[in-house]
PDB file of N, CA and C in Angstrom:
ATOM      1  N   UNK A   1     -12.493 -25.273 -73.336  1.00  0.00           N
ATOM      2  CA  UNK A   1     -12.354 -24.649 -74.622  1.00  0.00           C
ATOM      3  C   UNK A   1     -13.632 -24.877 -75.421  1.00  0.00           C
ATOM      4  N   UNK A   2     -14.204 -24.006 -76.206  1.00  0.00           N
ATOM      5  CA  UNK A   2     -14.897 -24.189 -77.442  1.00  0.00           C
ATOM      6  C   UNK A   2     -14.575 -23.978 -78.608  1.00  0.00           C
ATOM      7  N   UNK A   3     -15.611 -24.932 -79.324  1.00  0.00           N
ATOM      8  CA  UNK A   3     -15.783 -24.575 -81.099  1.00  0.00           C
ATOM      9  C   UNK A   3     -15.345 -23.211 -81.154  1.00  0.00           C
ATOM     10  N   UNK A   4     -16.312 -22.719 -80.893  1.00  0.00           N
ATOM     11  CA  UNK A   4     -16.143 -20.958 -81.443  1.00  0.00           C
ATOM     12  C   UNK A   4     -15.682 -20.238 -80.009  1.00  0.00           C
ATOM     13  N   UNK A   5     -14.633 -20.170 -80.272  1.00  0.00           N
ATOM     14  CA  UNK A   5     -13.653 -18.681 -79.307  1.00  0.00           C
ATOM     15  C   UNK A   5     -13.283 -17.381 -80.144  1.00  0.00           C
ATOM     16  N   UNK A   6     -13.316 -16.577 -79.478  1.00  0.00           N
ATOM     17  CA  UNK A   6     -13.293 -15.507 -79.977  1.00  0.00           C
ATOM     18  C   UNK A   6     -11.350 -14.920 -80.467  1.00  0.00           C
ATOM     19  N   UNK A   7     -10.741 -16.161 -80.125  1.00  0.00           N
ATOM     20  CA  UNK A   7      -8.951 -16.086 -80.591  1.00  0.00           C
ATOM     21  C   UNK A   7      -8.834 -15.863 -81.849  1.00  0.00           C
ATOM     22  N   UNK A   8      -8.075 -14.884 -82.327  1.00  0.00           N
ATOM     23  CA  UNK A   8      -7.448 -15.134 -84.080  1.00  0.00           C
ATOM     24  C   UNK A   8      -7.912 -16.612 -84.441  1.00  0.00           C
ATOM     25  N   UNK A   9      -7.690 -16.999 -86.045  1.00  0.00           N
ATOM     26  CA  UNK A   9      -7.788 -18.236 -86.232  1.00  0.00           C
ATOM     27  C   UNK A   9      -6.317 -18.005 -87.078  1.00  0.00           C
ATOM     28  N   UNK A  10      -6.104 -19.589 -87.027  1.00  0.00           N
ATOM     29  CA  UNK A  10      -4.715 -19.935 -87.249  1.00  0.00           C
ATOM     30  C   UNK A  10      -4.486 -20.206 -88.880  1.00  0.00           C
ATOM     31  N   UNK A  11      -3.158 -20.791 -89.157  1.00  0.00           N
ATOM     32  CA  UNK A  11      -2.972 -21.534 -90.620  1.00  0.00           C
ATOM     33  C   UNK A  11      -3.626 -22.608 -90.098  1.00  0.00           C
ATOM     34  N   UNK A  12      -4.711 -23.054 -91.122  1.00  0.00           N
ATOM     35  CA  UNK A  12      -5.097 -24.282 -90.685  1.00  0.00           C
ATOM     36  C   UNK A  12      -4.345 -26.193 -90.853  1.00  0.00           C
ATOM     37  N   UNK A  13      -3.491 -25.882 -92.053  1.00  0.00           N
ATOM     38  CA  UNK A  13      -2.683 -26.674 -92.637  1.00  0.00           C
ATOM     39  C   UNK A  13      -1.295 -26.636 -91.839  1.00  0.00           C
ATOM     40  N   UNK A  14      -0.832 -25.250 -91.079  1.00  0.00           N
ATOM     41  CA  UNK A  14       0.099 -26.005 -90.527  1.00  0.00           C
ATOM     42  C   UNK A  14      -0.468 -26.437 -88.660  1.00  0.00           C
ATOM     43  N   UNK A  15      -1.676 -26.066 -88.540  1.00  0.00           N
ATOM     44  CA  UNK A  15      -2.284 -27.172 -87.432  1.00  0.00           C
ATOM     45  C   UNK A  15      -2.280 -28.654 -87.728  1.00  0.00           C
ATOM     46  N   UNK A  16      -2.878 -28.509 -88.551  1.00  0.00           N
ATOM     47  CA  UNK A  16      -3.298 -30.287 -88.883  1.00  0.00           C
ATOM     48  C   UNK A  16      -1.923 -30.863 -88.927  1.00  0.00           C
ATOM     49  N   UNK A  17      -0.718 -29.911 -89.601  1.00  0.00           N
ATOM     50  CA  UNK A  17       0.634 -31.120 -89.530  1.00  0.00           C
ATOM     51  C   UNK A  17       1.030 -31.257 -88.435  1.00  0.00           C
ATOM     52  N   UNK A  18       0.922 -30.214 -87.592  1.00  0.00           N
ATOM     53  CA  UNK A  18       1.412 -30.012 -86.139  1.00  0.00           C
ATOM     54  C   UNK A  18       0.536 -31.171 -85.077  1.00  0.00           C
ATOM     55  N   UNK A  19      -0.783 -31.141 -85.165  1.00  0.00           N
ATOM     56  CA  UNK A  19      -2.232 -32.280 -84.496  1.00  0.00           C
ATOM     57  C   UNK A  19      -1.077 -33.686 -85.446  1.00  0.00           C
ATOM     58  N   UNK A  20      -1.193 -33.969 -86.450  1.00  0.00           N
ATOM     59  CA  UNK A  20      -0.713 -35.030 -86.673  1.00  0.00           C
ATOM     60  C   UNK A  20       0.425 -35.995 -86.408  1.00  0.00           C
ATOM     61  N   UNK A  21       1.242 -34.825 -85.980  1.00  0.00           N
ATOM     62  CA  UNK A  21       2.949 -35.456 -85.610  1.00  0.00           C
ATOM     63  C   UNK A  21       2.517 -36.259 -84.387  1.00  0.00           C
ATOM     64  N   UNK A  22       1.786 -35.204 -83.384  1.00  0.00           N
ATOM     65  CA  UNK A  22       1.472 -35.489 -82.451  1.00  0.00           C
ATOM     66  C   UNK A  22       0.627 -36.901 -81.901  1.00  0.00           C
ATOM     67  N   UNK A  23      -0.119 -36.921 -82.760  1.00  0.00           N
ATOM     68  CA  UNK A  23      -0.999 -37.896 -82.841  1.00  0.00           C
ATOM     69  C   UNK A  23       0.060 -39.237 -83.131  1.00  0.00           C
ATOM     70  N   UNK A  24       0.792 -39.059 -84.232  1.00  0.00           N
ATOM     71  CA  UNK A  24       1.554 -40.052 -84.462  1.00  0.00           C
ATOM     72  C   UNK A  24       2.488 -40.711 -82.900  1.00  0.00           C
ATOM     73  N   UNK A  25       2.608 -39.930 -82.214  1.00  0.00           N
ATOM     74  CA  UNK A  25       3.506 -39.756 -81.230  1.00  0.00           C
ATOM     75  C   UNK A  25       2.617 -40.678 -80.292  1.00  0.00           C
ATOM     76  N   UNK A  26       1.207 -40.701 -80.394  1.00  0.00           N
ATOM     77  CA  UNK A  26       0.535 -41.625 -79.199  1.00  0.00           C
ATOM     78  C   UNK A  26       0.995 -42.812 -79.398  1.00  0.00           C
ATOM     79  N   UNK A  27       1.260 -43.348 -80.200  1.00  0.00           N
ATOM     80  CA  UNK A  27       1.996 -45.241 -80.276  1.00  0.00           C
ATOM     81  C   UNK A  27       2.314 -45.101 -78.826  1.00  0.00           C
ATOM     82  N   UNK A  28       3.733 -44.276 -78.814  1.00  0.00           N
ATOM     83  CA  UNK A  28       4.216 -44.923 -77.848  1.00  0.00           C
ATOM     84  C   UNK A  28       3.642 -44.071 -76.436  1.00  0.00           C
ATOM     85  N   UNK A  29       3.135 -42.822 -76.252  1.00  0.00           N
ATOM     86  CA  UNK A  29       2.760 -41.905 -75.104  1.00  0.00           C
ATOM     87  C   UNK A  29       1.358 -42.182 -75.461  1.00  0.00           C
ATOM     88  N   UNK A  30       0.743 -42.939 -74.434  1.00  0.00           N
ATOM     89  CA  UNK A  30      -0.660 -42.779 -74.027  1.00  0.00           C
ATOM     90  C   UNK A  30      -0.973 -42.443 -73.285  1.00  0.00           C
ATOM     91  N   UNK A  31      -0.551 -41.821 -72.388  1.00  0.00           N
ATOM     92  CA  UNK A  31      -1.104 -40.444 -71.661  1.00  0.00           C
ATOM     93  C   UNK A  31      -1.484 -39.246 -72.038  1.00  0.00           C
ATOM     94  N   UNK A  32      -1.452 -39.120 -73.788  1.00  0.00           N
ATOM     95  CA  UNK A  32      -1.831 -38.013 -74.267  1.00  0.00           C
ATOM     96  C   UNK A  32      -2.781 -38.148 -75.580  1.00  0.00           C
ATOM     97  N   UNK A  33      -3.435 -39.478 -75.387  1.00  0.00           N
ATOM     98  CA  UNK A  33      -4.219 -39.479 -75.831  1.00  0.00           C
ATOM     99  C   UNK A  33      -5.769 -38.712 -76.230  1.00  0.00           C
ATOM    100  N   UNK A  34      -6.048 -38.582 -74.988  1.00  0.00           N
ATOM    101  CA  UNK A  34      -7.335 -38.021 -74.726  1.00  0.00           C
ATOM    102  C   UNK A  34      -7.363 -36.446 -75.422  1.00  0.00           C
ATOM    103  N   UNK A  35      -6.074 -35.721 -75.056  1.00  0.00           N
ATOM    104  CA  UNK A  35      -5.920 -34.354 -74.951  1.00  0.00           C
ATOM    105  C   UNK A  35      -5.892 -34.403 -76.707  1.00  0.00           C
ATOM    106  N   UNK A  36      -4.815 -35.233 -77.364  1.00  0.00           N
ATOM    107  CA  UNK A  36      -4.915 -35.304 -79.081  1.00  0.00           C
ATOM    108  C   UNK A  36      -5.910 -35.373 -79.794  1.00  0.00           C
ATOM    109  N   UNK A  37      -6.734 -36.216 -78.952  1.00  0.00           N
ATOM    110  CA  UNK A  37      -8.257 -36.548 -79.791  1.00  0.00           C
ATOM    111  C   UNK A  37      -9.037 -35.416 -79.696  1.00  0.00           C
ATOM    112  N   UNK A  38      -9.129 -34.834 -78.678  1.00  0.00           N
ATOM    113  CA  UNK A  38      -9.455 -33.297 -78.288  1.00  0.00           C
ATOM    114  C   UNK A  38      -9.304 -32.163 -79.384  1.00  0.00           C
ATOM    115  N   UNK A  39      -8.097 -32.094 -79.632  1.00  0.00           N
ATOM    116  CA  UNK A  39      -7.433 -31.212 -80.168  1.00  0.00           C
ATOM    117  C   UNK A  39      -7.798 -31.567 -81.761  1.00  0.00           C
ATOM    118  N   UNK A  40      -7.683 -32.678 -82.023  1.00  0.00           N
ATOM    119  CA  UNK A  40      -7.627 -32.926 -83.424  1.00  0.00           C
ATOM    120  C   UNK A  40      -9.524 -32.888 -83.785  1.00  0.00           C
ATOM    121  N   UNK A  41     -10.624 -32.328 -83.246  1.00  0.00           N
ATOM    122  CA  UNK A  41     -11.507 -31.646 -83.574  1.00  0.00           C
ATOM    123  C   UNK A  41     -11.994 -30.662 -84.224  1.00  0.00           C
ATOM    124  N   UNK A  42     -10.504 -29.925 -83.737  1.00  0.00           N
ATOM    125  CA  UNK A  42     -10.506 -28.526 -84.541  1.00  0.00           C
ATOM    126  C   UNK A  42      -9.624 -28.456 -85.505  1.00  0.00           C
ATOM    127  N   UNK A  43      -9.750 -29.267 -85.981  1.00  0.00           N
ATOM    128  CA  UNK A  43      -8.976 -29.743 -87.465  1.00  0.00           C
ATOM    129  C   UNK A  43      -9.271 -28.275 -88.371  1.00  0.00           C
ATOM    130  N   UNK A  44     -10.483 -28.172 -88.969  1.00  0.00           N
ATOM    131  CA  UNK A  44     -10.982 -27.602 -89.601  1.00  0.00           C
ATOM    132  C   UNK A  44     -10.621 -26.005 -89.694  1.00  0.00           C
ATOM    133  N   UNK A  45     -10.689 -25.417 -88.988  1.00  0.00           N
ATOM    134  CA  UNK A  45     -10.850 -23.944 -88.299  1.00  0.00           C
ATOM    135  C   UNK A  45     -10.432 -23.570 -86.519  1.00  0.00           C
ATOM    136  N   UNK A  46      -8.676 -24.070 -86.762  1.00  0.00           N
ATOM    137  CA  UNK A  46      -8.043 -23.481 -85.331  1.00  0.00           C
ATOM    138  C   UNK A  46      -7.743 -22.445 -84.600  1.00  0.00           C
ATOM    139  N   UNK A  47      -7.624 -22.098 -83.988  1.00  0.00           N
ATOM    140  CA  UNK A  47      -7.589 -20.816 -83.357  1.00  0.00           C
ATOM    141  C   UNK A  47      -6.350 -20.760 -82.833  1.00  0.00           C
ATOM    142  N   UNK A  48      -5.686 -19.603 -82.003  1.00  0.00           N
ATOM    143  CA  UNK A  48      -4.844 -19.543 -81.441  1.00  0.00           C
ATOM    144  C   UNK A  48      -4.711 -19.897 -80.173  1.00  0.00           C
ATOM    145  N   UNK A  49      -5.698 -20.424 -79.312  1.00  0.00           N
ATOM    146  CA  UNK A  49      -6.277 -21.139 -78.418  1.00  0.00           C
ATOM    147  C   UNK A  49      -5.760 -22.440 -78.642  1.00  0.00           C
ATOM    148  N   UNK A  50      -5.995 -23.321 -79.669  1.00  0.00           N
ATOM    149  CA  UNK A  50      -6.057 -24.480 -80.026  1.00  0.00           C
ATOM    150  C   UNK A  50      -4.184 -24.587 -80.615  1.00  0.00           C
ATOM    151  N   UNK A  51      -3.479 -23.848 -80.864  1.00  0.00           N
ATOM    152  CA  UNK A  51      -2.487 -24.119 -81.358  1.00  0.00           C
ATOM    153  C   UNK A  51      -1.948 -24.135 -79.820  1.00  0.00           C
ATOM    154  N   UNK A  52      -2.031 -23.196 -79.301  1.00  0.00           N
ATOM    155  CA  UNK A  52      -1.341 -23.336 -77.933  1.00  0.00           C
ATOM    156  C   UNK A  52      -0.983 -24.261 -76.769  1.00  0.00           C
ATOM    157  N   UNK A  53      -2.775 -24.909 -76.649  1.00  0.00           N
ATOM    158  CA  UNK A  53      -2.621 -26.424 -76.680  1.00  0.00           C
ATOM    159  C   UNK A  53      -1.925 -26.946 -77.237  1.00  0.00           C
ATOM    160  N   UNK A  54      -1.980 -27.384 -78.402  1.00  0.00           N
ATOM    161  CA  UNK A  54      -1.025 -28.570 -78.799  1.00  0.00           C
ATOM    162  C   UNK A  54       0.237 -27.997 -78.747  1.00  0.00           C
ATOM    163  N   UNK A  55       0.806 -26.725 -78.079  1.00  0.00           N
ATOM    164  CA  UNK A  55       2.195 -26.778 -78.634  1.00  0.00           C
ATOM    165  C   UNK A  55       2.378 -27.297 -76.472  1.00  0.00           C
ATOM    166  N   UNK A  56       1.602 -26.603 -75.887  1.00  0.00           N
ATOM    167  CA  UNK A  56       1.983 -27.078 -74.479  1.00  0.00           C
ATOM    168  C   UNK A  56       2.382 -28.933 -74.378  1.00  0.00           C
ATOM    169  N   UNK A  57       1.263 -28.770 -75.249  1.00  0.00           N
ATOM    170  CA  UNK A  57       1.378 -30.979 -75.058  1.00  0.00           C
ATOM    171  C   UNK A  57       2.793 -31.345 -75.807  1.00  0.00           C
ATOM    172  N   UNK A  58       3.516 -30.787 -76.398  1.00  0.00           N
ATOM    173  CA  UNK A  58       4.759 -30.554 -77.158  1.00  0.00           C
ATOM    174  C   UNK A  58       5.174 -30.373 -75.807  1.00  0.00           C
ATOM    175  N   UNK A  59       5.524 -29.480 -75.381  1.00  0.00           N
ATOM    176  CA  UNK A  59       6.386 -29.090 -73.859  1.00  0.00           C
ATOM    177  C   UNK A  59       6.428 -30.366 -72.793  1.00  0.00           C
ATOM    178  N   UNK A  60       5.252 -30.738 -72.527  1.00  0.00           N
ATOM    179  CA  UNK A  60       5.211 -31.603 -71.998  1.00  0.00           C
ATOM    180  C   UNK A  60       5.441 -32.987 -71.850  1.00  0.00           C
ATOM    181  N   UNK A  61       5.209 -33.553 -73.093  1.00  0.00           N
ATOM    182  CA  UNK A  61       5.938 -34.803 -73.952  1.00  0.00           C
ATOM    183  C   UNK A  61       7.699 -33.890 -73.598  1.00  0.00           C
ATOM    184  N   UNK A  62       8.191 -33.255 -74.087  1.00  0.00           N
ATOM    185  CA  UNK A  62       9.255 -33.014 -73.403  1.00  0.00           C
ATOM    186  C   UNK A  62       9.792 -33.039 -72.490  1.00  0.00           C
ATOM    187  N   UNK A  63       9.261 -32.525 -71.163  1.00  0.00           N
ATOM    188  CA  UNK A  63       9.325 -32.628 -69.912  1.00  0.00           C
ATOM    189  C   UNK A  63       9.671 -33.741 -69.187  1.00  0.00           C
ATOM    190  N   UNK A  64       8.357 -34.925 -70.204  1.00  0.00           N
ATOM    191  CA  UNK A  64       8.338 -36.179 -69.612  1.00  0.00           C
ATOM    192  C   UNK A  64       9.202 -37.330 -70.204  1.00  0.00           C
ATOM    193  N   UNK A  65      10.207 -37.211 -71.092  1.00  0.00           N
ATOM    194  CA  UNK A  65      10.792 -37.975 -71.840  1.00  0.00           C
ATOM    195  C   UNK A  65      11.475 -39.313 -70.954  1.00  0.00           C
ATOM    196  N   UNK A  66      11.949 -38.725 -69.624  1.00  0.00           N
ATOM    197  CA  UNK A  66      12.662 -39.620 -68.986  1.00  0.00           C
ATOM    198  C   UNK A  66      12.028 -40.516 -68.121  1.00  0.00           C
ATOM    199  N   UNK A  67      10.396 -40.440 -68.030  1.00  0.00           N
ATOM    200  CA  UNK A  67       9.322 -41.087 -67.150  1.00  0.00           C
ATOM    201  C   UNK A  67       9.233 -42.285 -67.939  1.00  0.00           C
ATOM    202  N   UNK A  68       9.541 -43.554 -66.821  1.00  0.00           N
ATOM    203  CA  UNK A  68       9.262 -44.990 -67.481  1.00  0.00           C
ATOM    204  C   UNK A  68       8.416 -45.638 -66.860  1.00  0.00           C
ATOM    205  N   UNK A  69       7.856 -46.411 -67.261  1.00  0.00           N
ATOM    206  CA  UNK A  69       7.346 -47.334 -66.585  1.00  0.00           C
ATOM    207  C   UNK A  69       7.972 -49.230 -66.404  1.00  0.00           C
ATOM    208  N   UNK A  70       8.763 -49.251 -65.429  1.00  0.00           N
ATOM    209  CA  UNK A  70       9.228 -50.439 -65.108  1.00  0.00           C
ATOM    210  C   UNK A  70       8.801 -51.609 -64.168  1.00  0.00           C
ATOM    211  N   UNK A  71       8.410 -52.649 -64.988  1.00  0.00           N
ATOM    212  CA  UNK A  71       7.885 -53.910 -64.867  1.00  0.00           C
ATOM    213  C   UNK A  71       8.773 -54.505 -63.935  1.00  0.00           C
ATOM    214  N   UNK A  72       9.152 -55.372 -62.779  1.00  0.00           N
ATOM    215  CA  UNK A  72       9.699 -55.896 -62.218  1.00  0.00           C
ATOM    216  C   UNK A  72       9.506 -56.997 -61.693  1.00  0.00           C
ATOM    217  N   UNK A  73       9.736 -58.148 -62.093  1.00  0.00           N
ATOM    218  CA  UNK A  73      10.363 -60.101 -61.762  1.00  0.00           C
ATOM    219  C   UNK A  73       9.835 -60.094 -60.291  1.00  0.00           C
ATOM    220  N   UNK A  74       8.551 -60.649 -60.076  1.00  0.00           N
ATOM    221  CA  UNK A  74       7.784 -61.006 -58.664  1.00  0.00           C
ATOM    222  C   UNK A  74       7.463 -62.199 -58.483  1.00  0.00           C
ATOM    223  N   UNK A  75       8.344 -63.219 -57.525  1.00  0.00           N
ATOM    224  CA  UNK A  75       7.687 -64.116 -57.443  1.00  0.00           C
ATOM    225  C   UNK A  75       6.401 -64.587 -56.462  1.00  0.00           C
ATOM    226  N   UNK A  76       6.088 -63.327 -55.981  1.00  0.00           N
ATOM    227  CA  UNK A  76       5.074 -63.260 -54.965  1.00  0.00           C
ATOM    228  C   UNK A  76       3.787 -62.704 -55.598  1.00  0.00           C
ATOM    229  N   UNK A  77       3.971 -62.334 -57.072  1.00  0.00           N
ATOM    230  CA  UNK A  77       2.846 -62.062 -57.853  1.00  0.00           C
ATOM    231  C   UNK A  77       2.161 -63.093 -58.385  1.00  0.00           C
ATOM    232  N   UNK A  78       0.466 -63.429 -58.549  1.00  0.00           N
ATOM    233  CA  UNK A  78       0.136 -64.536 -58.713  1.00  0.00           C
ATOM    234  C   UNK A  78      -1.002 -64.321 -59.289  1.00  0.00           C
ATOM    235  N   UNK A  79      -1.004 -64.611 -60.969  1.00  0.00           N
ATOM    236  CA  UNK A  79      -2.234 -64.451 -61.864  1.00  0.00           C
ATOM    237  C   UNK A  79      -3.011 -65.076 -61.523  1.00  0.00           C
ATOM    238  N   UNK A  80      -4.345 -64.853 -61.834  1.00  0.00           N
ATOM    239  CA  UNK A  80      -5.493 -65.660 -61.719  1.00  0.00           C
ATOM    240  C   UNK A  80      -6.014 -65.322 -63.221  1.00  0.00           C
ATOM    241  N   UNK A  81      -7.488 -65.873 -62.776  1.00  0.00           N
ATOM    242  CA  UNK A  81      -8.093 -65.759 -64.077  1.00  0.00           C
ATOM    243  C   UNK A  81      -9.835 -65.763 -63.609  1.00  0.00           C
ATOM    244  N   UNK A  82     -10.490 -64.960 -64.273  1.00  0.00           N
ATOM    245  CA  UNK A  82     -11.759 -64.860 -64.439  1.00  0.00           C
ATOM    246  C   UNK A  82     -12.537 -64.823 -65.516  1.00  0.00           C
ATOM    247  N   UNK A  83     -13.753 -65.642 -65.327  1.00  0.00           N
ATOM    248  CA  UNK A  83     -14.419 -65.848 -66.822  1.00  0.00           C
ATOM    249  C   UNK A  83     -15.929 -64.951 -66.207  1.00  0.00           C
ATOM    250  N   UNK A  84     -15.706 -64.288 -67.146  1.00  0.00           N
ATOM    251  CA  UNK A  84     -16.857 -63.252 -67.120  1.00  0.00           C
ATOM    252  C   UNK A  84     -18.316 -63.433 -67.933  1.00  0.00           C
ATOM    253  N   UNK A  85     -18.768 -65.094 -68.107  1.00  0.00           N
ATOM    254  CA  UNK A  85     -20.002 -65.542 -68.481  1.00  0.00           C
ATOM    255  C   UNK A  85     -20.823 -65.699 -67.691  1.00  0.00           C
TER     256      UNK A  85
END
């Protein structure tokens, strides 16, 4: 994607609330980090390009609601430690 695409441009105010929910939403989903920070560039002057994105990453945070990540009690796991001086 670029700055300047040749897509309609959007409401820009209801991007930014829409980039923001989202953003708020990385606490707990960091897998969608990268793509938010992305997106929230075109803060300024969005396009219809750029809304689309963020509404897919909406779909997808959906999709993935039921994906966990579970830690599991090893007693065959064995920390170490390294000093990196």
């Amino acid at each position: 994607m670029k700055k300047e695409d040749a897509a309609p441009k959007r409401n820009g105010k209801a991007y930014r609330m829409f980039v923001g929910n989202l953003f708020y939403s990385t606490t707990t989903c960091l897998d969608i980090v990268f793509i938010i920070n992305y997106l929230s560039r075109f803060m300024q002057s969005p396009s219809q390009t750029y809304f689309l994105a963020a509404k897919r990453v909406l779909r997808y945070q959906k999709d993935t609601v039921e994906f966990d990540i579970c830690f599991v009690k090893s007693s065959s796991i064995k920390l170490g430690f390294s000093d990196n001086d």
